[in-house]
C-alpha atoms as a PDB file:
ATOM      1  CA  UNK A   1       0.000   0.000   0.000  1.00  0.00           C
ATOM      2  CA  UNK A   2       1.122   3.620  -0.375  1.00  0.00           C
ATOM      3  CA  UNK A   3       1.474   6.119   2.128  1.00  0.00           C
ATOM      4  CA  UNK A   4      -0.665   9.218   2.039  1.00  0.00           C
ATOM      5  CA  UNK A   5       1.384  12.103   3.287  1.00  0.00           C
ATOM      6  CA  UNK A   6       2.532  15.442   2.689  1.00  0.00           C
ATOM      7  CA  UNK A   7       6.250  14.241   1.643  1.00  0.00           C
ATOM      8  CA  UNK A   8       8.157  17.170   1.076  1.00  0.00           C
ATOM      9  CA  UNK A   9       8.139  18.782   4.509  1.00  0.00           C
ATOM     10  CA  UNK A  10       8.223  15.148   5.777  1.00  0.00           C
ATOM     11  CA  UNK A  11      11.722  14.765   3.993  1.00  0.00           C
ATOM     12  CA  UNK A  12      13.134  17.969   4.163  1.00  0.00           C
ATOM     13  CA  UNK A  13      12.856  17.670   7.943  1.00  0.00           C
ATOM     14  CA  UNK A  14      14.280  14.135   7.951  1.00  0.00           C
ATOM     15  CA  UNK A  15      16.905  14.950   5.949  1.00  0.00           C
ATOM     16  CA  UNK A  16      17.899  17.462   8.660  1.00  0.00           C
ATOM     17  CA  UNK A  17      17.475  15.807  11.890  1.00  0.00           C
ATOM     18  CA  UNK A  18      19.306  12.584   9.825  1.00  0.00           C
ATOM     19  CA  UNK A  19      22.154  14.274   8.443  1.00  0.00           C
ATOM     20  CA  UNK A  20      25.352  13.052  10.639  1.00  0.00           C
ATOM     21  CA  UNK A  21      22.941   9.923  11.908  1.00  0.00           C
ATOM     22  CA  UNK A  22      24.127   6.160  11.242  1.00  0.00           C
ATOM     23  CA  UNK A  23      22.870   4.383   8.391  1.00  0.00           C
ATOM     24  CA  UNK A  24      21.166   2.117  10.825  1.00  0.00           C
ATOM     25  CA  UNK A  25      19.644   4.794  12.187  1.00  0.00           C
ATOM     26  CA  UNK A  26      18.437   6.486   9.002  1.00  0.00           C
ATOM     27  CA  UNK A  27      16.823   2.842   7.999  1.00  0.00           C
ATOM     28  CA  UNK A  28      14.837   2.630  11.063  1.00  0.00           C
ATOM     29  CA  UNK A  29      13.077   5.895  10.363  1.00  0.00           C
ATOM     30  CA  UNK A  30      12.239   5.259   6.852  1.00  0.00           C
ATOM     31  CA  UNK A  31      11.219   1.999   8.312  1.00  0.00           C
ATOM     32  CA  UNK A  32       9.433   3.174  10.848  1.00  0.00           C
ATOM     33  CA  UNK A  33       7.610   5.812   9.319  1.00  0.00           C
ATOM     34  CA  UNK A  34       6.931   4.200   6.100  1.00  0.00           C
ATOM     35  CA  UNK A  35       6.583   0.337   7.242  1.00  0.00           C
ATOM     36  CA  UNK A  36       5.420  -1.909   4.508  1.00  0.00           C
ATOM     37  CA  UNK A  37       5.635   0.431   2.091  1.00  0.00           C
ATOM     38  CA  UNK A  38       8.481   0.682   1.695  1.00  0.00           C
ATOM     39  CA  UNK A  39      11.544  -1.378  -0.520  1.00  0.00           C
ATOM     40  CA  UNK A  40      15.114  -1.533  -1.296  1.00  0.00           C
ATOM     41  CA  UNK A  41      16.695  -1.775  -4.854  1.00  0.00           C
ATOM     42  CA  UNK A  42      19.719  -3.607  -5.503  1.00  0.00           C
ATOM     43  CA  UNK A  43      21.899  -4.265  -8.464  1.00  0.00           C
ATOM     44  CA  UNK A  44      23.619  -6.908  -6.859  1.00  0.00           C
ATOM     45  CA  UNK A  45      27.053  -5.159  -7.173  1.00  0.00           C
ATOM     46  CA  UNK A  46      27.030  -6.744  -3.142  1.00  0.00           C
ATOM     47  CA  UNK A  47      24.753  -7.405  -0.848  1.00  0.00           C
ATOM     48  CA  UNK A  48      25.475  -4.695   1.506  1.00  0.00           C
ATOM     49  CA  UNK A  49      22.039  -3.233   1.489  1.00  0.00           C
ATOM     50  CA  UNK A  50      20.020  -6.094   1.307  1.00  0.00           C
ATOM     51  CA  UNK A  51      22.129  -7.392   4.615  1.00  0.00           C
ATOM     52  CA  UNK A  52      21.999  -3.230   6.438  1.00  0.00           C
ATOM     53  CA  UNK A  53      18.102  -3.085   5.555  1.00  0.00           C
ATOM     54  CA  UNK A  54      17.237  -6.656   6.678  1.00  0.00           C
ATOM     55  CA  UNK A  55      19.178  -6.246  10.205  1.00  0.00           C
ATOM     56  CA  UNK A  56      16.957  -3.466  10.885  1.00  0.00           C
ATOM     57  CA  UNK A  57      13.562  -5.131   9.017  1.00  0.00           C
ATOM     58  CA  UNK A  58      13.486  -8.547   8.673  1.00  0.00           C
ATOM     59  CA  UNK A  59      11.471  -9.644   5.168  1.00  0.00           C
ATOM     60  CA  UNK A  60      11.848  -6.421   3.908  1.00  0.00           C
ATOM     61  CA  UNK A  61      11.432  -6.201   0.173  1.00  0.00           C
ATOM     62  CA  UNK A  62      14.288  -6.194  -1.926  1.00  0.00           C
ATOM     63  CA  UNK A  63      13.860  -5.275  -5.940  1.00  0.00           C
ATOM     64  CA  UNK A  64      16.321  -6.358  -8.732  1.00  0.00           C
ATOM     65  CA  UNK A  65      15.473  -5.024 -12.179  1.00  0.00           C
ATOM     66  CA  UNK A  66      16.251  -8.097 -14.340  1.00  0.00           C
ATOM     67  CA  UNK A  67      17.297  -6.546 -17.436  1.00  0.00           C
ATOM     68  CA  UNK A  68      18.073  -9.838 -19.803  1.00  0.00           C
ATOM     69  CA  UNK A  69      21.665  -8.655 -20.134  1.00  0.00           C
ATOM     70  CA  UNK A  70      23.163  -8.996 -16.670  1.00  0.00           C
ATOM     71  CA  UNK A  71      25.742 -11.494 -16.104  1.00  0.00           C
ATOM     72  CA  UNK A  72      25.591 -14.673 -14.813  1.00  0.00           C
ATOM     73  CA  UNK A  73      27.270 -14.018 -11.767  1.00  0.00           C
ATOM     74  CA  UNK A  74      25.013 -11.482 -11.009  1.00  0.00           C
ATOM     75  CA  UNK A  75      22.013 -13.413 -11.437  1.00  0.00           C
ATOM     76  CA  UNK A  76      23.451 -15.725  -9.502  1.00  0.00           C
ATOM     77  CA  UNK A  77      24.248 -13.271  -6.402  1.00  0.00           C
ATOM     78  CA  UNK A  78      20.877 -12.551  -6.727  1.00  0.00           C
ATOM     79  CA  UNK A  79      20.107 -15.846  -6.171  1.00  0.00           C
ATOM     80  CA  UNK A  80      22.362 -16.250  -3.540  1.00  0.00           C
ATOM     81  CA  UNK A  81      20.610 -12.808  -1.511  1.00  0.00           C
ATOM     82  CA  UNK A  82      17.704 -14.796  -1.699  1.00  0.00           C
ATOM     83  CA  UNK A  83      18.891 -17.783  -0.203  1.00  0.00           C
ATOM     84  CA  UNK A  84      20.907 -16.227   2.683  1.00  0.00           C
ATOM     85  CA  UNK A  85      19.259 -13.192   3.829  1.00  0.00           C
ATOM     86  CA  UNK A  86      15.705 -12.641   5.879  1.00  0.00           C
ATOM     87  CA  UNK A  87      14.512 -10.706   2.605  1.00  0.00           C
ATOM     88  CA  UNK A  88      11.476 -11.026   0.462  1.00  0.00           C
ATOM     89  CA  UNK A  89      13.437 -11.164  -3.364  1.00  0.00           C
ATOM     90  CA  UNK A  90      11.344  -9.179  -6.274  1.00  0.00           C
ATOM     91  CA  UNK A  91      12.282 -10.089  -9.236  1.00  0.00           C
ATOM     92  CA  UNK A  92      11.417  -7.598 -11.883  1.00  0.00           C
ATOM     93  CA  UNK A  93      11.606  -7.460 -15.867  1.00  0.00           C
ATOM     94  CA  UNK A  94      11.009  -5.415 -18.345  1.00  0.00           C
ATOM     95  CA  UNK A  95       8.135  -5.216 -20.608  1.00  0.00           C
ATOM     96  CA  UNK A  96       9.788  -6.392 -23.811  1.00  0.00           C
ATOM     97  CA  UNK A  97      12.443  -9.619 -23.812  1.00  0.00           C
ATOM     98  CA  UNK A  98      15.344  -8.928 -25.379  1.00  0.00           C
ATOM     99  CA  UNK A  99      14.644 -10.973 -28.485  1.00  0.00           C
ATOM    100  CA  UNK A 100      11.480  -8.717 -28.506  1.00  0.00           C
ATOM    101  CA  UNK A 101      13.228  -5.459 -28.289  1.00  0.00           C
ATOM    102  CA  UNK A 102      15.938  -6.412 -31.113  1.00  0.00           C
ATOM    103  CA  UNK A 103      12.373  -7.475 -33.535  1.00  0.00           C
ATOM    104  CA  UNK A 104      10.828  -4.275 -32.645  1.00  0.00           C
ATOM    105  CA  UNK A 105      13.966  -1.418 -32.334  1.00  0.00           C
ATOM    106  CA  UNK A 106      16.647  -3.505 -33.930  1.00  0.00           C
ATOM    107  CA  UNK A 107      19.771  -5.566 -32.817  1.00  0.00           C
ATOM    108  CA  UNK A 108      22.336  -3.697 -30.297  1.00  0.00           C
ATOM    109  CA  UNK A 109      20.241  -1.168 -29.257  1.00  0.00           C
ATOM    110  CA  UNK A 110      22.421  -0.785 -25.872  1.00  0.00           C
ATOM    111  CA  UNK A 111      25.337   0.373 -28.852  1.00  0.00           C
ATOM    112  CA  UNK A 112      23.198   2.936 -30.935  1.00  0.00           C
ATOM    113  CA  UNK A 113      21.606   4.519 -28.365  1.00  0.00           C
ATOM    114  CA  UNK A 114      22.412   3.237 -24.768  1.00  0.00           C
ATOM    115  CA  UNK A 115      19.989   5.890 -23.162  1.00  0.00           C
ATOM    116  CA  UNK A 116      16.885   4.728 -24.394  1.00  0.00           C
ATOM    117  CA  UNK A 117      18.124   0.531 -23.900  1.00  0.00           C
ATOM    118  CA  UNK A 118      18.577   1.692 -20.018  1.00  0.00           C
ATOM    119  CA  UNK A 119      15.166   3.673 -19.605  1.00  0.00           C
ATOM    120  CA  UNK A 120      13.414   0.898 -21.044  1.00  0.00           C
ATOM    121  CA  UNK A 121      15.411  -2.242 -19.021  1.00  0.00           C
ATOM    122  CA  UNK A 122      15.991  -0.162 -16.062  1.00  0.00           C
ATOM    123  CA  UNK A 123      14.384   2.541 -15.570  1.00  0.00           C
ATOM    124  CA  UNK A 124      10.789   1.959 -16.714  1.00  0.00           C
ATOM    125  CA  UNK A 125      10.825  -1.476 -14.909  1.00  0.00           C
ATOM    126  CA  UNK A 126      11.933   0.793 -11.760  1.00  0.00           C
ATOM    127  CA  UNK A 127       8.862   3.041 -12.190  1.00  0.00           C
ATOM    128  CA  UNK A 128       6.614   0.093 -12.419  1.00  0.00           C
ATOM    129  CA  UNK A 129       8.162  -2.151  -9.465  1.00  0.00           C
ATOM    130  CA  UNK A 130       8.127   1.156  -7.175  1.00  0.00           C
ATOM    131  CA  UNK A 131       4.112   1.759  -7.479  1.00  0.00           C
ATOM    132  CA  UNK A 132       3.289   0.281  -4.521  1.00  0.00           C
ATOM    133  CA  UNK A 133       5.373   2.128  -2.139  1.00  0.00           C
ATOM    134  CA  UNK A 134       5.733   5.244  -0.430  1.00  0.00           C
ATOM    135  CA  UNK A 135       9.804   4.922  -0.217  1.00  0.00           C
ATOM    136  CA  UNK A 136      12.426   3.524  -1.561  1.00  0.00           C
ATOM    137  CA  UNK A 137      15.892   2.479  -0.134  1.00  0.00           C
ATOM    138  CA  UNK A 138      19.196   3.146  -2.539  1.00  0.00           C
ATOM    139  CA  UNK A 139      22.674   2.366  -2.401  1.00  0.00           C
ATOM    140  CA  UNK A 140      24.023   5.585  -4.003  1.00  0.00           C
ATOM    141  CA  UNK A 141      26.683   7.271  -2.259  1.00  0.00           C
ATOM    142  CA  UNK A 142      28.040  11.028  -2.957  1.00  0.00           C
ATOM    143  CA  UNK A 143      31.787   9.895  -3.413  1.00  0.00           C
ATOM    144  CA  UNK A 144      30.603   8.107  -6.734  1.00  0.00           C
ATOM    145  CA  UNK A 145      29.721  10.216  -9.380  1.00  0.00           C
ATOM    146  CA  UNK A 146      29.839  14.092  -9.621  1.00  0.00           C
ATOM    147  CA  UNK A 147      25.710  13.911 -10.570  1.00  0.00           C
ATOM    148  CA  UNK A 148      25.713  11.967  -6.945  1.00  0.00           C
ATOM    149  CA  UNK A 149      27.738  14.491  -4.776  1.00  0.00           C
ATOM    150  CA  UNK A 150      24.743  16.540  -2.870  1.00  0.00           C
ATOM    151  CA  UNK A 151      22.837  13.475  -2.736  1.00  0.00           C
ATOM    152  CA  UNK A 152      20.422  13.801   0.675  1.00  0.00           C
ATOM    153  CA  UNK A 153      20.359  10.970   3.257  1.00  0.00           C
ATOM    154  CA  UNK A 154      16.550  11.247   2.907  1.00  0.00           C
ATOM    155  CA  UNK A 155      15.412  13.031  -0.560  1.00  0.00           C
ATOM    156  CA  UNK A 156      11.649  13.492  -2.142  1.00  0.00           C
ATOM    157  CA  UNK A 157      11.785  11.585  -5.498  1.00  0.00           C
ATOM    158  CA  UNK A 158       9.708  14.252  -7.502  1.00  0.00           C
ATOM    159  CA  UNK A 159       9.397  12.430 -10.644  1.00  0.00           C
ATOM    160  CA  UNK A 160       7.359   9.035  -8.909  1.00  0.00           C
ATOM    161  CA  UNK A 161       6.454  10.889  -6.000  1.00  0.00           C
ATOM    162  CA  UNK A 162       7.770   8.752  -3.325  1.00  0.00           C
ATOM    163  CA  UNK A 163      10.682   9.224  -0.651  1.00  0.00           C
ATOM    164  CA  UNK A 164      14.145   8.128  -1.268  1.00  0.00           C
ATOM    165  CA  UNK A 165      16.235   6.716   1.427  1.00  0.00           C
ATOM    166  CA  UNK A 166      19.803   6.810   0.718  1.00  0.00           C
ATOM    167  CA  UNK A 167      21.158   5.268   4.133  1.00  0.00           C
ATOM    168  CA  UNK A 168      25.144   5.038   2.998  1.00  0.00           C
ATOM    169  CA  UNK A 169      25.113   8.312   1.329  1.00  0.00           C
ATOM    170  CA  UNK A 170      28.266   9.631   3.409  1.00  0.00           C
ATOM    171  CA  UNK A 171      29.840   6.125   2.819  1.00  0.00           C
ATOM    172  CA  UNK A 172      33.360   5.858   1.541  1.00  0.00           C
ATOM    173  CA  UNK A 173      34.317   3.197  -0.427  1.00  0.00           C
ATOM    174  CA  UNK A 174      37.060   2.209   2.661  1.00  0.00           C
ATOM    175  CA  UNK A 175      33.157   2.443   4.550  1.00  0.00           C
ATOM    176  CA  UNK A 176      31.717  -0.285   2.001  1.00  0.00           C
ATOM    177  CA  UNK A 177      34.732  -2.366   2.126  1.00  0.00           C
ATOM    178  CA  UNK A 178      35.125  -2.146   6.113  1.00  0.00           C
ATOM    179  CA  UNK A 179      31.415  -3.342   6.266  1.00  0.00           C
ATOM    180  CA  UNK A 180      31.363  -6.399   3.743  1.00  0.00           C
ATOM    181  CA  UNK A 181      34.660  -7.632   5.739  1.00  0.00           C
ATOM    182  CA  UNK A 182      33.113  -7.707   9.063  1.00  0.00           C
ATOM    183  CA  UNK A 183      29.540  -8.557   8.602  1.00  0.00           C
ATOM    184  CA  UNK A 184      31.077 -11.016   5.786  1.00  0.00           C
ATOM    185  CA  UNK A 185      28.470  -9.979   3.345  1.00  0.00           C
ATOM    186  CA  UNK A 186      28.049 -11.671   0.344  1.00  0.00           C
ATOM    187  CA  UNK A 187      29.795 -10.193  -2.891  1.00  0.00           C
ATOM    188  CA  UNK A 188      29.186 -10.503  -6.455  1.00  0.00           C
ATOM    189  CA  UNK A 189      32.751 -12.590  -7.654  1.00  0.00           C
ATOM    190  CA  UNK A 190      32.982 -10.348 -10.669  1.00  0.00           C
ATOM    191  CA  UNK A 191      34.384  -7.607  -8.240  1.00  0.00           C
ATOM    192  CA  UNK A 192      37.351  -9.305  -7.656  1.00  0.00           C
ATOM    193  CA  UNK A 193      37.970  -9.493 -11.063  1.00  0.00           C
ATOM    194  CA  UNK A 194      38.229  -6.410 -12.010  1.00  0.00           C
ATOM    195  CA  UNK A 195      34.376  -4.839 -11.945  1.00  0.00           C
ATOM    196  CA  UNK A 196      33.951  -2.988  -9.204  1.00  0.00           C
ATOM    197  CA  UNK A 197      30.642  -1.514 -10.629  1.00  0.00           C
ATOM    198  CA  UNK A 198      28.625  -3.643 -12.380  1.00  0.00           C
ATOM    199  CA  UNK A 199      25.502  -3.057 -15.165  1.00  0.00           C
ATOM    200  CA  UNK A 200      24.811  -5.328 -17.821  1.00  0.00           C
ATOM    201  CA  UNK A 201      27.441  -7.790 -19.643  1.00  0.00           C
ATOM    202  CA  UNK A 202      27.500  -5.499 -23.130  1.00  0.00           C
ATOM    203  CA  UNK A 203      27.928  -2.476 -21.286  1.00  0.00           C
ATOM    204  CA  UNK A 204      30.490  -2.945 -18.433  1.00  0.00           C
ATOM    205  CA  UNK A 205      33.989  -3.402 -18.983  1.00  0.00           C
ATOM    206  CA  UNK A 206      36.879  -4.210 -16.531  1.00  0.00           C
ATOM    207  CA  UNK A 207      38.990  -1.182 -14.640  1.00  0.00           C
ATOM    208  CA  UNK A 208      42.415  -1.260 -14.453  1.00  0.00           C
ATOM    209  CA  UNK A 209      43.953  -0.573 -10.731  1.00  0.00           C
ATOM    210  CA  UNK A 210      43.579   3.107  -9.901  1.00  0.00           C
ATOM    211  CA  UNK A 211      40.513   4.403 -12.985  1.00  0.00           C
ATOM    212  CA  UNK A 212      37.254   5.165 -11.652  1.00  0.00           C
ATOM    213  CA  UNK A 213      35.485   2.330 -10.044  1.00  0.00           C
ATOM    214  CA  UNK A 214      32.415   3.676 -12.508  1.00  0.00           C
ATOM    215  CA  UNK A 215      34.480   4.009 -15.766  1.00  0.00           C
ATOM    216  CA  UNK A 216      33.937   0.676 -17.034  1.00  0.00           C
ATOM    217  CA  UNK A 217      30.118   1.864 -16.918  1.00  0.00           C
ATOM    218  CA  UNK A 218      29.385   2.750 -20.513  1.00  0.00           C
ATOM    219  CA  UNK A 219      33.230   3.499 -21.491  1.00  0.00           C
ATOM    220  CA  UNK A 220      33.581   5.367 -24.849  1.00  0.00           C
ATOM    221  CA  UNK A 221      29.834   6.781 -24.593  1.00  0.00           C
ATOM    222  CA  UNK A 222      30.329   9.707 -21.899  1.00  0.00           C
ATOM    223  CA  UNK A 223      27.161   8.467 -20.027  1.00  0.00           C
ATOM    224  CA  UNK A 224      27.395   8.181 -15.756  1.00  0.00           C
ATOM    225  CA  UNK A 225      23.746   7.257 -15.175  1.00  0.00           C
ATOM    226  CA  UNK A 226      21.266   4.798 -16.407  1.00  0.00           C
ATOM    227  CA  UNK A 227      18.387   7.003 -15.691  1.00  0.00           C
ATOM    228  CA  UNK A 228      17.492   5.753 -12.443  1.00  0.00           C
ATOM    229  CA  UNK A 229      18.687   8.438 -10.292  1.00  0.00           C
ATOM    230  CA  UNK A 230      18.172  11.616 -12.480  1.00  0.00           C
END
C-alpha cells in the first residue's frame, strides 16, 4: 500500500534531523515511518544493502530489475541474496524480452543509443516495481559520481512521488569495504575481477587498478547514469 502524506516537509525535515545519523539509524526511520511500504533496490554489485536493511527489518522487500543482459554471476548473487538473507526477493523485468526489443527497435540497441536501452530495461521497470510504495531504499553514495555528490540521506523523489532513502550516502568506499569484511556480506565474484561496478554484460567493462570504479560503466559513450537516479 502507499502512504498518504505530505512528503516534502516530511523529507526535508528528515533529511535534517538525519544528516550526521548512522545508516542504521536512518533505515529505522524510513522503516518506521513508512513500514510496509516501503523497498530496497539492488543491483547486486554486493549485498550490503540487502544485509543493512534486513538487520533493521526482517522480510523487507528487496527489488532487482532483471534486465536480460546482466551477467551470470550477477544473477546468480541474486540468487544467492535470496537464499541467505531474511529478505522477500522481487524479481522484476522489463516489458519487452530482449529478443522482442531487437524485432521491434533492432539488434544492439544498448550500442546505438544506450539511453533509451537503459530507460526501457531499467528505468521503466523501476517506475513500475516502485508503485506500490511510499519509499524507496538506494545504495548511491556522494563519493561516486559528480551527478551523486549533494545526494540527501533522505530526498523526495519528484518524478514518482515517493521518498528516497539513501542510508550510505556519506559512505566511503574504505566504509563499504570495512562493512562487507566484518559482517562477511556476500559479494558478487565479478568484483574481484576487475568490476567494481557492475551493469549489464555489453555495457560494463573491466577497470584497471587506480581508474574510476564507474568508468567501465558505458566506457567510450560519456554516459554516468542509467536514468534511475536523475
Amino acid at each position: 500500500m502507499t502512504v498518504s502524506v505530505d512528503l516534502e516537509p516530511l523529507v526535508d525535515a528528515a533529511a535534517r534531523e538525519l544528516e550526521d545519523a548512522s545508516a542504521e539509524e536512518i533505515l529505522r526511520w524510513a522503516c518506521d515511518t513508512f513500514g510496509d511500504a516501503i523497498c530496497v533496490t539492488s543491483s547486486m554489485t554486493d549485498a550490503l544493502l540487502p544485509h543493512l536493511a534486513s538487520r533493521v527489518r526482517p522480510g523487507i522487500d528487496v527489488v532487482f530489475i532483471d534486465t536480460g543482459y546482466h551477467f551470470a554471476e550477477t544473477i546468480g548473487t541474486r540468487d544467492a541474496v535470496e537464499a541467505v538473507y531474511p529478505v522477500n526477493l522481487i524479481n522484476i523485468t522489463p516489458v519487452r524480452t530482449v529478443e522482442e526489443q531487437d524485432r521491434d527497435l533492432g539488434p544492439r540497441l544498448f550500442g546505438r543509443n544506450p539511453d533509451i536501452c537503459c530507460h526501457l530495461r531499467k528505468v521503466e521497470p523501476l517506475n513500475r516495481a516502485l508503485e506500490p510504495y511510499g519509499a524507496w531504499i538506494s545504495g548511491l553514495r556522494r563519493e561516486e559520481t559528480e551527478e551523486r555528490r549533494h545526494a540527501g540521506v533522505v530526498e523526495y523523489d519528484a518524478k514518482r512521488d515517493k521518498v528516497k532513502v539513501n542510508p550510505i550516502a556519506r559512505w566511503s568506499q574504505e566504509d563499504v569495504d570495512s562493512y562487507i569484511e566484518e559482517h562477511g556480506v556476500l559479494v558478487n565474484p565479478l568484483v574481484y575481477d576487475g568490476y567494481p561496478s557492475i551493469g549489464c554484460g555489453p555495457c560494463t567493462r573491466r577497470v584497471a587498478p587506480g581508474e574510476d570504479p564507474r568508468s567501465g560503466r558505458w566506457a567510450g559513450t560519456g554516459k554516468t547514469e542509467c536514468g534511475i537516479h536523475l
